[in-house]
Structure formats: C-alpha cells, structure tokens
C-alpha atoms as a PDB file:
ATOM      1  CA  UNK A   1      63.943 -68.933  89.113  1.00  0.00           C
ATOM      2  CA  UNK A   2      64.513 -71.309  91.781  1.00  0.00           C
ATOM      3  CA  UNK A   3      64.209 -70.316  95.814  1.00  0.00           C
ATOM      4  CA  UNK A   4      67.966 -69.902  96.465  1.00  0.00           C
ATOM      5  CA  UNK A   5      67.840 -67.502  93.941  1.00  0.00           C
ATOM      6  CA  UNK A   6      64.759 -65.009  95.722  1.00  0.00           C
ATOM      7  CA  UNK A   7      65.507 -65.840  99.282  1.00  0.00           C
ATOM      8  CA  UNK A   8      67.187 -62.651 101.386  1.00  0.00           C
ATOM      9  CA  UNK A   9      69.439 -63.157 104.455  1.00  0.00           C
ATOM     10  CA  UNK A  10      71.174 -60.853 106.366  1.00  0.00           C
ATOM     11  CA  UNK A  11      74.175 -61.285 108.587  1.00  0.00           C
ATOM     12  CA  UNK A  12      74.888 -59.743 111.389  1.00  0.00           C
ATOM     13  CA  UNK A  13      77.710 -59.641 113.671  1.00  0.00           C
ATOM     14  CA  UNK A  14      80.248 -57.199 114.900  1.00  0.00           C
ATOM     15  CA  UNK A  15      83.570 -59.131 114.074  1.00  0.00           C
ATOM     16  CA  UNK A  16      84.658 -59.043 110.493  1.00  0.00           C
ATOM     17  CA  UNK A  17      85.592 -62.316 110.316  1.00  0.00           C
ATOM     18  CA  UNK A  18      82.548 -63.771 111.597  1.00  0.00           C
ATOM     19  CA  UNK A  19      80.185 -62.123 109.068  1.00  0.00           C
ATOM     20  CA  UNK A  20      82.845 -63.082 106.193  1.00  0.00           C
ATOM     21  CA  UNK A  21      82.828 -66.795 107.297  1.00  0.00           C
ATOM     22  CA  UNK A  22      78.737 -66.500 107.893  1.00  0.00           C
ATOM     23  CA  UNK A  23      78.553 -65.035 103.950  1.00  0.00           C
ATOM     24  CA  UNK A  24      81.364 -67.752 102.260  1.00  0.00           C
ATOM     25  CA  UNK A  25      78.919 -70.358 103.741  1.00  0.00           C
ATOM     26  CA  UNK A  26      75.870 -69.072 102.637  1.00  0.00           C
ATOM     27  CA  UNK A  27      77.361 -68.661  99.149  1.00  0.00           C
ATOM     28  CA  UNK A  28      79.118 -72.181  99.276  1.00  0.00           C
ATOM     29  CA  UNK A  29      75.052 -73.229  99.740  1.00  0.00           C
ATOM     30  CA  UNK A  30      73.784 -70.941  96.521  1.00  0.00           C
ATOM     31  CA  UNK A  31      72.026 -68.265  98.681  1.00  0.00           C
ATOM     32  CA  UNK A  32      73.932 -64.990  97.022  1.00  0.00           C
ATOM     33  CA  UNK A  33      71.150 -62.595  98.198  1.00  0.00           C
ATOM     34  CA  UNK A  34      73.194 -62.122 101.533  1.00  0.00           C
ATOM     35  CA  UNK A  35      73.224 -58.446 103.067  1.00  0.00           C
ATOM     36  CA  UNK A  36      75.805 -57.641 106.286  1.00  0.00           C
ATOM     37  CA  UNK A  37      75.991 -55.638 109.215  1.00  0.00           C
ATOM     38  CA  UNK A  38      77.838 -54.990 112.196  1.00  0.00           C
ATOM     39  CA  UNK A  39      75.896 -53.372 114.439  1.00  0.00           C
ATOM     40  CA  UNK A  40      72.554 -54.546 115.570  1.00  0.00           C
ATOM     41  CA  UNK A  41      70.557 -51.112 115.827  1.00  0.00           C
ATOM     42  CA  UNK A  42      71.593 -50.474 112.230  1.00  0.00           C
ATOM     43  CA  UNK A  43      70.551 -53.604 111.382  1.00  0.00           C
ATOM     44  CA  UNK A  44      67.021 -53.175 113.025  1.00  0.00           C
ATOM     45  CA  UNK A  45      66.348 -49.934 111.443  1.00  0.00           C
ATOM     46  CA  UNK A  46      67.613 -51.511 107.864  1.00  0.00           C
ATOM     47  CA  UNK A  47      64.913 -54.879 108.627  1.00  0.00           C
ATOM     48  CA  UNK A  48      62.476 -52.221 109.227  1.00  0.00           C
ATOM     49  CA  UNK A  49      62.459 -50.511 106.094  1.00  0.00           C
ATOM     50  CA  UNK A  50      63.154 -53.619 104.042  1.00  0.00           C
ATOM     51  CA  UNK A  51      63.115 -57.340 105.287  1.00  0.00           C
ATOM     52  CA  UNK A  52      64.696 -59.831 104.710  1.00  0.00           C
ATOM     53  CA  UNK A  53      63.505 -63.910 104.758  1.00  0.00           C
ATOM     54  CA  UNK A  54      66.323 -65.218 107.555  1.00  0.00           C
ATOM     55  CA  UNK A  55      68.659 -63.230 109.811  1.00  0.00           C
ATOM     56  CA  UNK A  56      71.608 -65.172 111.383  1.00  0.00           C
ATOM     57  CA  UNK A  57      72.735 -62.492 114.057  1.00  0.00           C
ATOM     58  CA  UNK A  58      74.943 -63.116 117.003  1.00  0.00           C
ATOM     59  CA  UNK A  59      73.461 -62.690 120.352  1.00  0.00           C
ATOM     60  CA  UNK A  60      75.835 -60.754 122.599  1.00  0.00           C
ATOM     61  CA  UNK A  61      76.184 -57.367 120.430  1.00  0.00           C
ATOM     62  CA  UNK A  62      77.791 -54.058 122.020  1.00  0.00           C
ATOM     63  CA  UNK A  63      75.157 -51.681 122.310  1.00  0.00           C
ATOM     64  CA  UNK A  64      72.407 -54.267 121.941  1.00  0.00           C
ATOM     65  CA  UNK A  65      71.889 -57.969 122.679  1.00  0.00           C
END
C-alpha cells in the first residue's frame, strides 16, 4: 500500500461547487481518502475527534474564518 492510498484530506468550503471541484482534483491525483464539509465549526469538531493528514479549507467561512 502506497501513500496516496493511507493519506486523509478533508475539504472544506461552503459552496458546493467548490468542494466538488477541490475533491475531482484530488481524485484526478489518486488521493480517494477525501472527506467534505461545509461549515467550518463542523469541520473542527469532526478534526477533533478524528484527523485527518491535510485540510484544504477556504478562509472567509460564514460563521467562522
């Protein structure tokens, strides 16, 4: 088992369409161990219990940047 295949990213972003194109890329490059989110709290709480190797998260979130 290669690295591609253990390494974790998550993706967040509150636009759909962002995350999607963030995810097709990151599949395009072999990584398929991709999780998503569109709210940045959530996605705090979910690092917290379980993280991840790489986050790509866009900076100006509602609620929290």
């Amino acid at each position: 088992m290669g690295l591609k295949d253990t390494l974790r990213v998550m993706v967040v972003d509150d636009m759909s369409v962002s995350r999607g194109l963030l995810v097709q890329a990151l599949e395009e490059m072999g990584l398929w161990k991709t999780e998503t989110e569109s709210s940045a709290q959530t996605a705090l709480t979910r690092l917290t219990s379980s993280p991840v190797h790489l986050v790509l998260c866009d900076y100006n979130m509602p609620g929290m940047d």
